[in-house]
Structures are given as C-alpha cells and as structure tokens.
Protein backbone atom coordinates (compact mmCIF):
# COMPACT_ATOMS: atom_id res chain seq x y z
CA UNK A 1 118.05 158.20 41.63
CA UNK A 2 118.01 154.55 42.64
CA UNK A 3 115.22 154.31 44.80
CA UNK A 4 112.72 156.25 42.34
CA UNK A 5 109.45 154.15 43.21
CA UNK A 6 107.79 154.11 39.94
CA UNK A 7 104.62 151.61 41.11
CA UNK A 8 100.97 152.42 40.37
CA UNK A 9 98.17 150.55 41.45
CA UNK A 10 95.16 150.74 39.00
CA UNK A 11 91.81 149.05 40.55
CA UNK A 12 93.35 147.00 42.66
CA UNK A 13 96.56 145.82 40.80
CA UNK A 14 99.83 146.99 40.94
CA UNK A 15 101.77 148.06 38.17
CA UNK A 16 105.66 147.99 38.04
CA UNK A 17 105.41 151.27 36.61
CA UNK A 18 101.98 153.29 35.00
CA UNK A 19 102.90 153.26 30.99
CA UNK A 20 100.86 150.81 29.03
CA UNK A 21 101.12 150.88 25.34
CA UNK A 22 97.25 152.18 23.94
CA UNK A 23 94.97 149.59 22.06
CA UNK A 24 95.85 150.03 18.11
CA UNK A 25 99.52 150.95 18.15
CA UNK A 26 100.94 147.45 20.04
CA UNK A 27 99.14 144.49 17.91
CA UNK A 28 98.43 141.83 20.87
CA UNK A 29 102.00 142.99 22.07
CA UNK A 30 103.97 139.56 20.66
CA UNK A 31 105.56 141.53 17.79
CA UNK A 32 107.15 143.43 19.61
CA UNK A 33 108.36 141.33 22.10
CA UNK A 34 110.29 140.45 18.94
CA UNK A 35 112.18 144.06 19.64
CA UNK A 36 112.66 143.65 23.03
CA UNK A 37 111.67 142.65 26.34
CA UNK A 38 108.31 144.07 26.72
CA UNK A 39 107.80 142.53 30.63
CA UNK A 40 109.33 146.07 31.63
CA UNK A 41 105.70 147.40 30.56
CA UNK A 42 103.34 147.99 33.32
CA UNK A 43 100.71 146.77 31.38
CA UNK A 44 99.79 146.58 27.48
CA UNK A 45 95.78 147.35 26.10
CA UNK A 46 95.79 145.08 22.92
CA UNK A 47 93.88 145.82 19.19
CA UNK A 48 89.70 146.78 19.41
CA UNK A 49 88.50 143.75 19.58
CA UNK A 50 84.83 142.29 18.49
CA UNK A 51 82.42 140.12 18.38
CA UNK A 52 82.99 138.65 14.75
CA UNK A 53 86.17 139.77 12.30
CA UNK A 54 86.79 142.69 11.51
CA UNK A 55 87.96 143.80 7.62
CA UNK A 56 88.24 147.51 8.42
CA UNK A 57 87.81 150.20 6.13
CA UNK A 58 89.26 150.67 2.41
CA UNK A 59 92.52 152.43 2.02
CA UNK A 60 94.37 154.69 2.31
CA UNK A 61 94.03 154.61 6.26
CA UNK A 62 96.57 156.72 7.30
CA UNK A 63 97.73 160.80 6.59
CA UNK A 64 100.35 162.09 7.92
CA UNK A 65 99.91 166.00 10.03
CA UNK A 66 101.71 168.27 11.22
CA UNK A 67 102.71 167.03 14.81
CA UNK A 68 100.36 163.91 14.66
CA UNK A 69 98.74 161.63 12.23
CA UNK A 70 95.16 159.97 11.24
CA UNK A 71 94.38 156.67 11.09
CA UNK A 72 90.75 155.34 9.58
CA UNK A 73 91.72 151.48 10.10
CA UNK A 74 88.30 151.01 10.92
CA UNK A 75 89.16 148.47 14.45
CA UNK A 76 90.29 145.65 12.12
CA UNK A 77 90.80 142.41 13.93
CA UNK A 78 90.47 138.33 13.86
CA UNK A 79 87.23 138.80 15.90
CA UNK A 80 87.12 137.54 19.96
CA UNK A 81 87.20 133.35 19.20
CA UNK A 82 90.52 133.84 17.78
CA UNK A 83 91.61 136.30 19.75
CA UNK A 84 90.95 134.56 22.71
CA UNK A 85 92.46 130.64 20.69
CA UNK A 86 95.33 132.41 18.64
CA UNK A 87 96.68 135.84 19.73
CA UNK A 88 96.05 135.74 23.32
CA UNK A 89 98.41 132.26 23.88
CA UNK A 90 101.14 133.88 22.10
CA UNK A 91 101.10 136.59 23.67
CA UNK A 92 101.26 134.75 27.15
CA UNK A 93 104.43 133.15 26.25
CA UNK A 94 106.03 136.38 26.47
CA UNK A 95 104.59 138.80 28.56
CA UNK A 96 103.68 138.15 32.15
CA UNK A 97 101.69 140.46 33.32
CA UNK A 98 97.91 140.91 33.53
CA UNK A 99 96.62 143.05 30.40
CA UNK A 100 93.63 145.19 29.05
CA UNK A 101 91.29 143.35 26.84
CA UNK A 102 90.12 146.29 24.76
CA UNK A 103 86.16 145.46 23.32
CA UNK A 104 84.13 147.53 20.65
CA UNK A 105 80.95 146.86 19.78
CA UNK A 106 78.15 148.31 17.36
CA UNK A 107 75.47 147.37 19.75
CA UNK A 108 75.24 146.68 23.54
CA UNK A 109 74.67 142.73 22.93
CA UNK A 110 78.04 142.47 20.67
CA UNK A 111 79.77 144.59 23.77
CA UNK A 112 78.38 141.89 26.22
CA UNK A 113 78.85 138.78 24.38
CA UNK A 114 82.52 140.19 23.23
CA UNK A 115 83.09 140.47 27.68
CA UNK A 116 81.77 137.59 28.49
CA UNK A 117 83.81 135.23 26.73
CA UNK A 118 86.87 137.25 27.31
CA UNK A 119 86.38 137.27 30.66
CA UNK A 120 87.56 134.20 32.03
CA UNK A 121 90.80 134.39 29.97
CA UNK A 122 93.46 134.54 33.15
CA UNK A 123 95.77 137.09 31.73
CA UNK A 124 93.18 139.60 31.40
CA UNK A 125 93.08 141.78 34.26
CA UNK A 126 90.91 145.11 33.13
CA UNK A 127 88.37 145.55 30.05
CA UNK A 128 88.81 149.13 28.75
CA UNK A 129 85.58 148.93 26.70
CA UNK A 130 85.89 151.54 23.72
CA UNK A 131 82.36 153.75 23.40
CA UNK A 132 83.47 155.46 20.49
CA UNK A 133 82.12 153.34 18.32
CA UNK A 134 78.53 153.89 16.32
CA UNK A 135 75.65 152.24 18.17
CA UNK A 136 74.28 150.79 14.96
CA UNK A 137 70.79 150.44 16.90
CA UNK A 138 70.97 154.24 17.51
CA UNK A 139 71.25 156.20 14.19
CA UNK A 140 75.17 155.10 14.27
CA UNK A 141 75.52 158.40 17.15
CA UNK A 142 78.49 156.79 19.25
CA UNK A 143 77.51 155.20 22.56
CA UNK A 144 80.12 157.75 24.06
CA UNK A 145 78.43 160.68 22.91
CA UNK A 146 75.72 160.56 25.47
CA UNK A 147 75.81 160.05 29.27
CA UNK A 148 72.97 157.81 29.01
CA UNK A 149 74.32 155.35 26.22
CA UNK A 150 77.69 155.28 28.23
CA UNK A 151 75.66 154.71 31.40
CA UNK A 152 73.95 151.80 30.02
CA UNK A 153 77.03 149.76 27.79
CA UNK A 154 78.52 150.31 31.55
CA UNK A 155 75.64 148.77 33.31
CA UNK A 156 75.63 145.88 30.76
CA UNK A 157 79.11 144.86 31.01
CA UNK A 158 79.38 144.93 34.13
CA UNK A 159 76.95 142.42 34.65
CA UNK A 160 78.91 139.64 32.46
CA UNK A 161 82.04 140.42 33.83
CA UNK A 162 83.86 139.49 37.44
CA UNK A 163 87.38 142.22 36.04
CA UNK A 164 87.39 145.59 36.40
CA UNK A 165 85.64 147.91 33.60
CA UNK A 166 87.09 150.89 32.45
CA UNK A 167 84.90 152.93 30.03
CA UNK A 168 87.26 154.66 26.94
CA UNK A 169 85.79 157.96 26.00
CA UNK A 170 86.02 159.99 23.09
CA UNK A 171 86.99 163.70 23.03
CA UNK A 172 84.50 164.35 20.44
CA UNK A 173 82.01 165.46 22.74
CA UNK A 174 80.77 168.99 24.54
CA UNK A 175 81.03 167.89 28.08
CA UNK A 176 83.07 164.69 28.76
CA UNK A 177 82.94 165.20 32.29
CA UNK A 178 79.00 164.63 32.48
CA UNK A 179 79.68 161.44 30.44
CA UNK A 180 82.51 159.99 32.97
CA UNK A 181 80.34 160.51 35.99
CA UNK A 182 77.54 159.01 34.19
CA UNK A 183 79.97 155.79 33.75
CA UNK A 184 81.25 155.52 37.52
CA UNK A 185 77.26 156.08 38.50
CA UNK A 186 76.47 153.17 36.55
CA UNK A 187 79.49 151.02 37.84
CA UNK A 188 82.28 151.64 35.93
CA UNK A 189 85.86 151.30 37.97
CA UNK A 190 88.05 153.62 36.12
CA UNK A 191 87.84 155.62 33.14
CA UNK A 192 90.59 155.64 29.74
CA UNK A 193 90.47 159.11 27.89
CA UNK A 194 91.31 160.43 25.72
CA UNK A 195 89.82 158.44 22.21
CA UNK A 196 91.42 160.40 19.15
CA UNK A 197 90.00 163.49 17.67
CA UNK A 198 88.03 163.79 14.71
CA UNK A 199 90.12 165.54 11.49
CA UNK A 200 90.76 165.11 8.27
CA UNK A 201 93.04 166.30 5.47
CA UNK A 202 93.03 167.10 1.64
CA UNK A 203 95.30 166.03 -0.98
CA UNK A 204 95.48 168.91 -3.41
CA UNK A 205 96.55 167.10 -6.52
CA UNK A 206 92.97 165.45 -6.08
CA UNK A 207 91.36 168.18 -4.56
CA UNK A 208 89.68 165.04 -2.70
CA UNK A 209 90.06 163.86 0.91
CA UNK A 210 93.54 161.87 1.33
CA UNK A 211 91.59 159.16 3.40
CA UNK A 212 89.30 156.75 1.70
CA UNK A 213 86.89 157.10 4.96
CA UNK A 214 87.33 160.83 4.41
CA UNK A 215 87.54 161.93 7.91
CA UNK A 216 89.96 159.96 10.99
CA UNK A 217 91.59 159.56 13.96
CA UNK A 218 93.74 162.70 15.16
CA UNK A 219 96.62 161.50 17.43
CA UNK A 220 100.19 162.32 18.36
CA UNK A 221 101.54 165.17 20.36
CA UNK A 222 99.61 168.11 18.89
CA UNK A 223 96.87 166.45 21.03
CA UNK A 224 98.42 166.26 24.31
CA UNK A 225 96.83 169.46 25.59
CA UNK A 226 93.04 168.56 24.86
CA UNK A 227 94.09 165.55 26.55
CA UNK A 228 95.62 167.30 29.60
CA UNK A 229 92.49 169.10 29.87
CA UNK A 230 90.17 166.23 30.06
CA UNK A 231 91.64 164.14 32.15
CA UNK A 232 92.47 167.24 34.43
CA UNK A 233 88.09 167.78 34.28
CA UNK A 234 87.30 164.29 34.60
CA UNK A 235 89.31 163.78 37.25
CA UNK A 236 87.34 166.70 39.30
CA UNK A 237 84.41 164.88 37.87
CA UNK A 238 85.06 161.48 39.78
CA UNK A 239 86.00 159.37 42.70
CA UNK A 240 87.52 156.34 40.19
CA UNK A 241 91.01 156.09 38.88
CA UNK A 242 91.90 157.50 35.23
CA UNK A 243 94.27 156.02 32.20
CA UNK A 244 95.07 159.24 30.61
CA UNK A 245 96.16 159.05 27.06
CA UNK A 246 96.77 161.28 23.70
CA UNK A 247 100.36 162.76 22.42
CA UNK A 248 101.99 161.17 25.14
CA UNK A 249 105.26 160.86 23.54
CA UNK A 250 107.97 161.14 26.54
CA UNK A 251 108.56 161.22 30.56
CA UNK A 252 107.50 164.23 31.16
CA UNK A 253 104.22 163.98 29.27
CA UNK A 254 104.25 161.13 31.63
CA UNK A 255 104.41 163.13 34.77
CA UNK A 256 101.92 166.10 33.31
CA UNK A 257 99.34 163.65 32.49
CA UNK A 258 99.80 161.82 36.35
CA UNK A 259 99.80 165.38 37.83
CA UNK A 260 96.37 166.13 35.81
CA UNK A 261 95.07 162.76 37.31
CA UNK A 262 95.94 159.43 35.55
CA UNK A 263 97.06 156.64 37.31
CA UNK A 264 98.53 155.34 34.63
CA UNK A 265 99.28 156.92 31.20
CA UNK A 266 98.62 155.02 27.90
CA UNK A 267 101.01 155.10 24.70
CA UNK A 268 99.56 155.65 21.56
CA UNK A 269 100.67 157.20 18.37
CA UNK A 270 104.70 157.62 19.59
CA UNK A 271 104.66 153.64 19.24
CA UNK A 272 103.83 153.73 15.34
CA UNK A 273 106.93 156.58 15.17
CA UNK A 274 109.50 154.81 17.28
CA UNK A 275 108.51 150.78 18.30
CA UNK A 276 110.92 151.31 20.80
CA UNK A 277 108.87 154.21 22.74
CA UNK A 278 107.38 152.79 25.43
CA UNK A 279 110.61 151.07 26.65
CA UNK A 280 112.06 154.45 26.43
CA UNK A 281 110.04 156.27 28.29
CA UNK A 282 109.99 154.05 31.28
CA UNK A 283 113.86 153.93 31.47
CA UNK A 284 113.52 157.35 31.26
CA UNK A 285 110.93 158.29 33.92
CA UNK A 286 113.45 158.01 36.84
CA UNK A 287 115.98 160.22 35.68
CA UNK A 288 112.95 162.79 34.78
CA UNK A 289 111.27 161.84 38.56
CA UNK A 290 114.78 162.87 39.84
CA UNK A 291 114.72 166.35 37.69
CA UNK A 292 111.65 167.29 39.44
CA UNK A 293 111.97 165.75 42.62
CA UNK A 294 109.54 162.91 42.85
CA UNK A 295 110.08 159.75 44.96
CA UNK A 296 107.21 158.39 43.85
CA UNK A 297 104.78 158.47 40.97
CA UNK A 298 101.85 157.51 43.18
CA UNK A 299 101.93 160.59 45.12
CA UNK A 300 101.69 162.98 42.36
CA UNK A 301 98.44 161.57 41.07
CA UNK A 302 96.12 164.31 40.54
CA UNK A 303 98.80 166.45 42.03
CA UNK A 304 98.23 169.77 39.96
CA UNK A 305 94.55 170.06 41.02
C-alpha cells in the first residue's frame, strides 16, 4: 500500500509516524544514529534525566525472564547541565525532529528545577515526566502511586514549563485510571503508560536474589497485555491523548496498542534485543496497515473501545 498515511499528531505536533523509542533503551538517541538513520523515528524519549548525576545502583542490573527482562539501573545519567551542554547538541546534529525530555525527580523541587532549565532547549517538544520514582519527602511511596502526589508534580511542572507535559505512570498501582484523571485535572496534556512492573528473580546457586537491588523493572512482551489493559482504561478515563508503551515488540502490537487508545506507541525493551527495532517496525507498519485494512493510523485511535 503506497498511500498508507502513517501520521499522528500528539498535543499539537505531528509525527511522521507514532513509534518513539521509550526513555532507557535509546541513550540520547546519537548511538544509534551510528546504526542507521534514526530521522525515520516519529519521535525519540531520551535516558531519566535529573537534577544532579546520577551513579545508579550496584550491579548486577539486569536478569534475564522468560519473555522479558529486569533492569535495576537505578535512572543513571550525567545529570540536566550536561545533558542539556553535552548530549543534547549531539544529538541535534543527527536527528531533526522535536523529542521528549524525560525528567525524574525524588522531590517536586528537583522535578521543577530539572523542567525549567530544560525547557527552553528548542529541540524539546514534550516533557514525559516519570512519577515512578520515590518522593524522598514522602516515606520514598512513589509520586505515581497516589492521585494526589501525581496531581500536584503535574500542577508544579506545569507552571515552569511553556511544552506540553505528559505524566508517565507506573502499573504498580490498584487503580491507574483514578491516577490519570487526577493528572489531566491538574493540567497534564497527555499521559505515557505503562512504567515497568515490579519482579524479581532468584539465582539458585546463591539461593539469593540475582539483582543487587533485589527486586526490578519487568519489561518485554510478556507485559504487553497489562499494558493493553491500561491504556485501554485510561483511555475511558480521559479526554487527553495517550503514549502507550510495554512489550511492544512489532506492527501489530503497534496497531493493538493505537486501537486500545495511544496516539503514539513507545519502544522499550525490543530496542535492548534488536537496536534495529524501531526502524523495523515502522517499515513494517504499512504492509501490516494494508493486512488489516487501515488507511490511516489516526483513525483507529481508540478504535476498539
């Protein structure tokens, strides 16, 4: 199909086509640009970044699963001044397009002052602000886990920043839905789910946890239903657009996760597997739009509901 229209628009700017490689798995996207040409992305989230450096935590980080993996890196990064003076220029000088500045924070003043200075960077052209992580001022309970912690790192970004905010939420919660309509009432203009998973497993040589953080990050396509079914309650949930996200690994994940309610679907874990995944998957979507007869992705948004 020639004329398979693969264009999204996501708060207000259009996308050439919805996949965007998920914060964590894509560096600040010049490495791979290394690979290939990664200006056929519709948009990239780069690595949790924060206010000052990050080490991360000991190793091992990472144990493998059945169908998926878990990472502890613990959002390791050069912190936001060289971010913004290192990564971010060398990035520009090979990818074109507006990106998503991806912020975490331990405490609602590190989330704003992380915003603020990122915000007049010209490439950036969405934060997806990552509650997941332990509000150090609150018992170290993540700011995601509660509609009113959400409602207020929402409030407080978006009063430092002139982009678009989009509020990343983690699964590891009883109703996310309450939690994303708690986000758009406080201002938020889209919503990124889903975080990974909590899990964990045992190396029986040991007989002690594999990962030196004990417990991690569950991604990778045994996720993708959990995933399917947030996104597909959230999007009841709210009036704002959605970047769905977990076990995407090919086209048609691509579609179910659109059809569910994303506007654009984020690729996570299948990038550590295969750096070429994201560049598959989009040369693959039209052949897989054609399969199911779709003209264009922005009509099946929310399409299963």
């Amino acid at each position: 199909m020639v004329n398979a229209d693969t264009k999204v628009t996501l708060c207000g700017i259009e996308l050439d086509n919805p996949i965007i490689p998920a914060s964590g798995t894509f560096g600040y996207g010049y490495e791979f640009a290394e690979l290939y040409d990664i200006n056929c992305l519709g948009s990239l989230s780069f690595k949790g970044t924060t206010r000052e450096a990050r080490f991360g935590n000991p190793t091992p980080r990472i144990a493998e699963c059945e169908r998926g993996m878990l990472n502890s890196v613990g959002l390791q990064n050069p912190g936001v001044e060289k971010v913004i003076s290192d990564e971010l220029p060398k990035l520009k000088k090979c990818f074109s397009k507006p990106i998503m500045a991806n912020v975490s924070g331990f405490s609602i003043a590190e989330y704003t002052e992380t915003c603020a200075m990122l915000d007049s960077d010209e490439q950036i052209g969405w934060f997806e602000v990552n509650i997941s992580c332990p509000n150090v001022h609150g018992g170290g309970m993540s700011f995601g886990t509660s509609p009113e912690m959400a409602a207020e790192v929402t409030r407080a970004v978006k009063k430092v920043t002139t982009k678009p905010v989009l509020i990343k939420l983690s699964p590891n919660v009883t109703d996310i839905a309450s939690i994303a309509k708690a986000c758009e009432e406080a201002g938020a203009d889209g919503i990124s789910l889903i975080n990974t998973l909590m899990g964990m497993r045992i190396d029986l040589r040991r007989k002690k946890p594999i990962l030196a953080n004990k417990m991690g990050g569950f991604s990778g396509p045994a996720i993708l239903p959990v995933a399917l079914r947030m996104v597909y309650q959230v999007y009841e949930a709210v009036n704002i657009p959605i970047v769905g996200m977990g076990g995407v690994s090919n086209a048609e994940d691509v579609i179910e996760m659109m059809l569910a309610g994303a506007t654009a679907v984020q690729v996570g874990a299948a990038n550590l597997v295969n750096p070429y995944a994201s560049r598959d998957i989009i040369n693959d979507l039209p052949r897989v739009m054609e399969k199911y007869r779709i003209n264009s992705l922005t009509e099946i948004i929310g399409g299963a509901h």
